[in-house]
Protein backbone atom coordinates (compact mmCIF):
# COMPACT_ATOMS: atom_id res chain seq x y z
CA UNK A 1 0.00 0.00 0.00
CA UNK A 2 3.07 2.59 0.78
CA UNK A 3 4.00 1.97 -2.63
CA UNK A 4 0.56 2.84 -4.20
CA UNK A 5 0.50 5.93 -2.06
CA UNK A 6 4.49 6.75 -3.44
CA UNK A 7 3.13 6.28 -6.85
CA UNK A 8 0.32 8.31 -6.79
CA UNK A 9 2.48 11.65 -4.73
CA UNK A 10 4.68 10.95 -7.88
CA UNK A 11 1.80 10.95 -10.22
CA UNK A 12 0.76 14.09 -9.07
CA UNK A 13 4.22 15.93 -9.96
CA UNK A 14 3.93 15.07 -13.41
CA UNK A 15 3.02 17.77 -16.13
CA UNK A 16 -0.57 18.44 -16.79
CA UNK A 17 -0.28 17.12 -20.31
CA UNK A 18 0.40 14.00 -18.43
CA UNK A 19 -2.54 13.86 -15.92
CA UNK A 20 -5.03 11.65 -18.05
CA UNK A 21 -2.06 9.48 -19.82
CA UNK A 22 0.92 8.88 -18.15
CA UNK A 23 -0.26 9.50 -14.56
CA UNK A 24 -3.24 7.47 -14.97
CA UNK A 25 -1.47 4.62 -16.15
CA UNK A 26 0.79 4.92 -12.72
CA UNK A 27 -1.99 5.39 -10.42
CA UNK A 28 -4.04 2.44 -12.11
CA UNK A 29 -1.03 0.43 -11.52
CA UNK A 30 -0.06 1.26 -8.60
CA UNK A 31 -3.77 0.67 -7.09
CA UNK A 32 -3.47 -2.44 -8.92
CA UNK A 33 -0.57 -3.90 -6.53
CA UNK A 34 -2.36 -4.17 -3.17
CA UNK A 35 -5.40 -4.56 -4.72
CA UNK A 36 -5.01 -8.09 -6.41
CA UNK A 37 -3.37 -9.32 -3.37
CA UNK A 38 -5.97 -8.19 -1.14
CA UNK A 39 -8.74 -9.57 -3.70
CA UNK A 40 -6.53 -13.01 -4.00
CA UNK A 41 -6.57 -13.25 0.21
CA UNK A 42 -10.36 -13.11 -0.04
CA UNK A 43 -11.11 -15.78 -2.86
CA UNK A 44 -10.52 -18.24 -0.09
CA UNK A 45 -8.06 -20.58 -1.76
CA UNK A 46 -4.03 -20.77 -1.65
CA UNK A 47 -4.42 -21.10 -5.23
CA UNK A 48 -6.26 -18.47 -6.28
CA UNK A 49 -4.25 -16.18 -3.60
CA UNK A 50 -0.93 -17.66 -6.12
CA UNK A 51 -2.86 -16.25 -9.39
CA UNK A 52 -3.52 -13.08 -8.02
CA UNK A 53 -0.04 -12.91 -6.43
CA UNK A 54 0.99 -13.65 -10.11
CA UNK A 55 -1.11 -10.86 -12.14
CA UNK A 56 0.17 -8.57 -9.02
CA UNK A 57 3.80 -8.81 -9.40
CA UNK A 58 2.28 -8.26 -13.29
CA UNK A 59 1.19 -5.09 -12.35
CA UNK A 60 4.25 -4.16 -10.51
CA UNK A 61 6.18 -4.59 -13.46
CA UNK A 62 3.87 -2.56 -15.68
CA UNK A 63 4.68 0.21 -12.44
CA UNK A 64 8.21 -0.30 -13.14
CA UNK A 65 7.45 0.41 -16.75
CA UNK A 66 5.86 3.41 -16.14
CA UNK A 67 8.38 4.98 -13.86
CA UNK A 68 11.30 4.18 -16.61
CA UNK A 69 9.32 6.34 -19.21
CA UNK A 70 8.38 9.16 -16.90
CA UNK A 71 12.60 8.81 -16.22
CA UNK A 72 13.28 9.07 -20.16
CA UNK A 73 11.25 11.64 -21.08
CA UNK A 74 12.58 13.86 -18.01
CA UNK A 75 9.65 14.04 -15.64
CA UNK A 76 11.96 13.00 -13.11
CA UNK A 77 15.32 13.02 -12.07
CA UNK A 78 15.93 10.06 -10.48
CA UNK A 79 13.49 7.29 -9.82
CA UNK A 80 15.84 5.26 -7.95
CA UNK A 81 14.04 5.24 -4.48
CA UNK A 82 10.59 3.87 -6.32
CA UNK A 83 12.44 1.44 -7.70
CA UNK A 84 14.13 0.51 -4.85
CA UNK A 85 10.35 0.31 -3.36
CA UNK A 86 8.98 -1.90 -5.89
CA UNK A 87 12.16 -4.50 -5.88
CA UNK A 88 10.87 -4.68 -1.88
CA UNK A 89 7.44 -5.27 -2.59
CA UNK A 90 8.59 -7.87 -5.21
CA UNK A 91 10.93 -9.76 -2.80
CA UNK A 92 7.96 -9.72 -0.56
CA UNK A 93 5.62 -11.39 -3.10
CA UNK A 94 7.97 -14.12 -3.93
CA UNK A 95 8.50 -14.64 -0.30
CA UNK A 96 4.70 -15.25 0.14
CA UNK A 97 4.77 -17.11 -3.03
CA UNK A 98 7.60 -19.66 -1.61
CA UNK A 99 5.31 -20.19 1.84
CA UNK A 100 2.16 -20.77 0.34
CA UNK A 101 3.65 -23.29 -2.44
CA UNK A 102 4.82 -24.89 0.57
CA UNK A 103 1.91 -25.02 2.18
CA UNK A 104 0.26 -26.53 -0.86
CA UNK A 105 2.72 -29.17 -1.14
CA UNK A 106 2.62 -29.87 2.87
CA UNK A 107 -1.77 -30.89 1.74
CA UNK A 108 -0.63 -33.04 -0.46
CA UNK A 109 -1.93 -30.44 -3.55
């Protein structure tokens, strides 16, 4: 969630030309992030939790994307600290990935 929050603070800096592209794009992703994980923890099933852990960590990447091009085209000077963020929140996801595979294998699924 700290990262969606980053994201959108950052969104908000960007030109006004940029406020119904670019910015969108970041804030859609960014919301997207906590918001498959939460609605993977309330399907009810270690599986489904895994799928939406999956298109999550998709959405982080499509973040990541984002930030780069904001970077190139010179909306920002450095967008080191987000990225430093996001590689977090991805380490975090593959660590909750790891337990519940193993928790999965433990029941014999």
């Amino acid at each position: 969630m700290d990262l969606a929050v980053e994201a959108h603070l950052f969104a908000q800096g960007l030109p006004r030309a940029e406020q119904f592209a670019l910015a969108k794009q970041i804030r859609d992703a960014a919301a997207s992030v906590p918001g498959n994980i939460a609605e993977g923890c309330g399907r009810g099933t270690t599986r489904e939790l895994l799928r939406f852990l999956d298109i999550s960590r998709g959405s982080l990447q499509e973040l990541d994307s984002h930030f780069e091009l904001a970077f190139r085209l010179g909306y920002s000077n450095s967008i080191e600290e987000l990225q430093g963020r996001m590689n977090q929140v991805s380490r975090m996801i593959s660590g909750l990935k790891a337990a519940l595979r193993k928790k999965l294998e433990s029941e014999g699924e």
